[in-house]
Protein backbone atom coordinates (compact mmCIF):
# COMPACT_ATOMS: atom_id res chain seq x y z
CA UNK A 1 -52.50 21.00 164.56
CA UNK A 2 -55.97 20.15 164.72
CA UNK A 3 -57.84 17.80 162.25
CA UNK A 4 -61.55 17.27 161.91
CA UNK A 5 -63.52 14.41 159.64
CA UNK A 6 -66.80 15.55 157.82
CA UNK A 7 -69.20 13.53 156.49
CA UNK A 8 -72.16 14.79 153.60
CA UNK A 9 -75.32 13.21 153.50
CA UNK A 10 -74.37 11.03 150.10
CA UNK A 11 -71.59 9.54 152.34
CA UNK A 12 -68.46 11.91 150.75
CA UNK A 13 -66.04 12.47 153.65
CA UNK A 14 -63.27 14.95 154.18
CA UNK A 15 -60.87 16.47 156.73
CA UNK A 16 -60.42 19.82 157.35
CA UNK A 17 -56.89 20.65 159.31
CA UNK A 18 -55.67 24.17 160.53
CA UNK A 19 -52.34 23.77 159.39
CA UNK A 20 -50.20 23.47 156.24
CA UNK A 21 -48.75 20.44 155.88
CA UNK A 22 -44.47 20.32 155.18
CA UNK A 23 -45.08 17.99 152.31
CA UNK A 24 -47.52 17.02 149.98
CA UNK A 25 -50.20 14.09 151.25
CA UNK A 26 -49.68 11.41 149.43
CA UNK A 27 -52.32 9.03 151.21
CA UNK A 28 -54.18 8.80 154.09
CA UNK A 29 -54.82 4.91 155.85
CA UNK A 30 -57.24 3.77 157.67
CA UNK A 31 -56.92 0.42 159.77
CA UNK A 32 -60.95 -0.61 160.07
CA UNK A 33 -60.02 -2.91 162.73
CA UNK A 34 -58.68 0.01 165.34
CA UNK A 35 -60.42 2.83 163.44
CA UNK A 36 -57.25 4.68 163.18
CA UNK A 37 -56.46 7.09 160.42
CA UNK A 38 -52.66 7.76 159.18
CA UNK A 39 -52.08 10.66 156.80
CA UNK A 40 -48.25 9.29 154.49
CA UNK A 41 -46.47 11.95 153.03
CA UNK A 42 -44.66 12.20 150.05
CA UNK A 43 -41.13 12.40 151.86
CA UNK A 44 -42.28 8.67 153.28
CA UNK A 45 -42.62 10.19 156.83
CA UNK A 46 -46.33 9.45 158.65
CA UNK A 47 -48.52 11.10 160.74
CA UNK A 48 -50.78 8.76 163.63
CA UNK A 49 -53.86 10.89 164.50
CA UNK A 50 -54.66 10.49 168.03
CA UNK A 51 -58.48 10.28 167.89
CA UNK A 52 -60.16 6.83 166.47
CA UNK A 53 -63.16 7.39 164.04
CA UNK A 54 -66.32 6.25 165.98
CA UNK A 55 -68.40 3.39 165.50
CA UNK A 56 -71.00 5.73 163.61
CA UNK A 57 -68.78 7.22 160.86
CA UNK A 58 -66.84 3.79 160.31
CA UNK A 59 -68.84 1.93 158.37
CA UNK A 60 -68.52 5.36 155.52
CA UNK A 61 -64.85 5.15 155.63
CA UNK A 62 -64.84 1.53 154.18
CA UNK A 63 -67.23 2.96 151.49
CA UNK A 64 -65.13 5.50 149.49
CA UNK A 65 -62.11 5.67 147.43
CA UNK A 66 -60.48 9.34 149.04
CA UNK A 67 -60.97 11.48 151.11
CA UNK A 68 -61.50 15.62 150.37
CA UNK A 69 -58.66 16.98 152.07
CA UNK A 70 -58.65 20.75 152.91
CA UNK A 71 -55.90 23.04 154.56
CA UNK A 72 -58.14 26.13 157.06
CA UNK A 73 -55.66 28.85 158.33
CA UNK A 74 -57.27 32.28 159.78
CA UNK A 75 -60.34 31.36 158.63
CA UNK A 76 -59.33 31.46 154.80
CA UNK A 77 -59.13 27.65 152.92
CA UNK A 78 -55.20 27.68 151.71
CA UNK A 79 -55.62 24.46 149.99
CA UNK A 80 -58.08 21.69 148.67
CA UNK A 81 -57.36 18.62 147.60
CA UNK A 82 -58.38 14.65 146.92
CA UNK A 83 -56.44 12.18 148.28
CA UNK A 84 -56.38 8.24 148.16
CA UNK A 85 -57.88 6.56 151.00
CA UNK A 86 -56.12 2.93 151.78
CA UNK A 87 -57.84 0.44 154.43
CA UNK A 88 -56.10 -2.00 156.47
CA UNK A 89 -58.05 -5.19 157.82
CA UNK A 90 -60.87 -4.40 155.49
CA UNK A 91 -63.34 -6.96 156.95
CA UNK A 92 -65.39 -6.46 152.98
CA UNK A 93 -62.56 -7.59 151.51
CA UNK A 94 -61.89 -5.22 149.43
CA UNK A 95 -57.93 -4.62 150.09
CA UNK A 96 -55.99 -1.80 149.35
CA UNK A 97 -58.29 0.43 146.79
CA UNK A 98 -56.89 3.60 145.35
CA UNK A 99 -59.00 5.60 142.82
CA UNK A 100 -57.42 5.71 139.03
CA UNK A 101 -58.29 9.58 138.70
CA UNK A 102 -58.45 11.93 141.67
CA UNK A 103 -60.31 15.30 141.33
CA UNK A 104 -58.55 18.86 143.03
CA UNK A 105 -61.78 20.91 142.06
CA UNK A 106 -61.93 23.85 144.49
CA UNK A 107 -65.41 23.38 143.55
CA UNK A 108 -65.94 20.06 144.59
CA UNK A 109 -63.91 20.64 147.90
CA UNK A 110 -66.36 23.69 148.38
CA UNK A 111 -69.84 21.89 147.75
CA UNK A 112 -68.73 19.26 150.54
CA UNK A 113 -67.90 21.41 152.98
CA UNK A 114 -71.24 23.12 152.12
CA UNK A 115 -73.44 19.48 152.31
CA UNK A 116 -71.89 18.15 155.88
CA UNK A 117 -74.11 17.35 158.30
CA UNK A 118 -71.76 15.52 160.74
CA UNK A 119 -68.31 15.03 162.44
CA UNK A 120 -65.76 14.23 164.61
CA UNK A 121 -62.08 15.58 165.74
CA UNK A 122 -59.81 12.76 164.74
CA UNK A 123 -56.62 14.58 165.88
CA UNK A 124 -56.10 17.06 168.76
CA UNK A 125 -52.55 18.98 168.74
CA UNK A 126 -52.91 18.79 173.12
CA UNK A 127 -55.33 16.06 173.33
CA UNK A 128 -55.06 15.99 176.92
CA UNK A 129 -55.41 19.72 177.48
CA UNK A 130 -58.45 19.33 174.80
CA UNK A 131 -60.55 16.72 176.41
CA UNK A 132 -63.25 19.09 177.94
CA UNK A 133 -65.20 21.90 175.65
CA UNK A 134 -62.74 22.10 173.13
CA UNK A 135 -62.21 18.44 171.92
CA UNK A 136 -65.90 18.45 169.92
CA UNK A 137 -65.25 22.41 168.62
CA UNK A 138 -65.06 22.23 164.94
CA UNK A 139 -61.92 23.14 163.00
CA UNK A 140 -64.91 25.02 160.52
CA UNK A 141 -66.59 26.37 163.47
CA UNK A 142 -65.89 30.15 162.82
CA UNK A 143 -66.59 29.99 158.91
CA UNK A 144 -69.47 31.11 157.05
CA UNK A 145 -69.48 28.19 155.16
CA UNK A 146 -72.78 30.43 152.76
CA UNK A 147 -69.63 32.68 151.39
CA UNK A 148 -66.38 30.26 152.12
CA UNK A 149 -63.40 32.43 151.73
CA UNK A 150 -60.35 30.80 149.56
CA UNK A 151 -56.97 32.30 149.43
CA UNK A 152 -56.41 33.72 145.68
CA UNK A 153 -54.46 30.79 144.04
CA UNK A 154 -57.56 28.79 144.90
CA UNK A 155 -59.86 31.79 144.02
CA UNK A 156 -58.50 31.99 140.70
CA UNK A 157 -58.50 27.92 139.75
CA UNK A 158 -62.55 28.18 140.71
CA UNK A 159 -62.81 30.75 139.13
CA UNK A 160 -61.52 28.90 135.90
CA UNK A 161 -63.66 26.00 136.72
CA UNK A 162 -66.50 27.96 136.97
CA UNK A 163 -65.42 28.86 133.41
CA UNK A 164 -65.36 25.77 131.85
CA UNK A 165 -68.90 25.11 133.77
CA UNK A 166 -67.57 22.60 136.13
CA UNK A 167 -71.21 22.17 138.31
CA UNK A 168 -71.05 19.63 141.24
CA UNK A 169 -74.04 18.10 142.60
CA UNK A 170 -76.01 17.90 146.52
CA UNK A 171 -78.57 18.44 148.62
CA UNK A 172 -78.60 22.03 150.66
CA UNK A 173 -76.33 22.91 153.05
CA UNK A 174 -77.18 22.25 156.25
CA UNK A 175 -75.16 22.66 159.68
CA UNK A 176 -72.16 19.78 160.79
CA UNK A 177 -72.45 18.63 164.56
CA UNK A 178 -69.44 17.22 166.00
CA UNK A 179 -71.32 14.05 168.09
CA UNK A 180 -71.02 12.12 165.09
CA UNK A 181 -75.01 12.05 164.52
CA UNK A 182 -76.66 14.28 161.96
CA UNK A 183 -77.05 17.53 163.32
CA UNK A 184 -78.99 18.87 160.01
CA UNK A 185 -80.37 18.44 156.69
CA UNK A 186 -82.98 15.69 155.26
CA UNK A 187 -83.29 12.94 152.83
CA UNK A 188 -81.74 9.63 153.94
CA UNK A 189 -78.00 8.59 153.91
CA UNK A 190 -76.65 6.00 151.82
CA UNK A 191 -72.90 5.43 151.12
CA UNK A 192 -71.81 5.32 147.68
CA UNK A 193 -70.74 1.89 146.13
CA UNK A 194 -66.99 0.84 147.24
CA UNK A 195 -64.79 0.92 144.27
CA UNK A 196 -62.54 -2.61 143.00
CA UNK A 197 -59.72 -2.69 141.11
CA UNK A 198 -61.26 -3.96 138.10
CA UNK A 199 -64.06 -1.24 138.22
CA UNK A 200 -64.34 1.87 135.39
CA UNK A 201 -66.91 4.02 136.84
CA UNK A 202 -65.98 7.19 138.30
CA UNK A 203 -67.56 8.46 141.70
């Protein structure tokens, strides 16, 4: 298993994985002291990725709510999804944040993966074996990401969205690097505001 985080320009993050997971996410923590993530499951067992989020891409993980979570598996997306992000030794202060509504839109999941312009692997299945040439290969790195392929249960549910004229917004595309520097696109990045507890608005 092999799990890359994406960032977008606006400061949206996701991660991509190349395998199904055995039971549903039900959270994903990150301790902002070590900058490691944890993906919790719905059966209570836990997953510790191996690969701390650098310096660079920290600072947007203690600026959103979730996380775009999406499943790639011979180069067809088998399942996309929002989950809550929690933070540990949040030096803003903030706690533990969850969002009050989370979004599944295919479409949403597919204009992110269209607007990132950086990255990272956070998880290596052989991180030892993967510590030359193909620790910084992206998990998206053989996708057309201009015609993204999704299996047809996710076909079908954008297609209804597109229905109901679900319309997300963003910049271009533009190409992800891996270094965890912009590697395309323009404007200038600026996370979204942090959500509290006592806070309506919806991101």
């Amino acid at each position: 298993m092999n799990i890359d985080l994406l960032v977008t320009q606006q400061g949206d993050a996701g991660l991509v994985c190349d395998f199904m997971f055995t039971s549903p996410l039900a959270g994903i923590i990150y301790d902002a002291q070590t900058h490691q993530l944890n993906f919790e499951y719905s059966d209570m067992d836990i997953l510790e990725l191996n690969i701390p989020v650098q310096d660079d891409l920290s600072e947007t993980m203690l600026m959103i709510p979730s996380l775009q979570v999406g499943v790639i598996e011979h180069g067809q997306i088998q399942l996309s999804r929002q989950v809550p992000l929690l933070l540990l030794n949040d030096p803003l202060g903030g706690g533990l944040n969850m969002p009050k509504a989370a979004s599944n839109s295919v479409t949403a999941f597919e204009a992110f993966l269209r607007n990132c312009i950086s990255g990272q692997p956070v998880h290596r299945e052989n991180l030892d074996a993967d510590m030359g040439a193909d620790a910084s290969a992206s998990v998206i790195g053989g996708i057309n990401r201009a015609v993204l392929d999704f299996a047809p249960h996710l076909q079908r549910q954008k297609s209804l969205e597109a229905r109901h004229g679900y319309q997300p917004t963003g910049p271009a595309p533009s190409t992800p690097g891996m270094g965890g520097g912009p590697a395309g696109g323009g404007g200038t990045y600026k996370p979204p505001p942090r959500r509290t507890d006592d806070d309506d608005t919806q991101y």
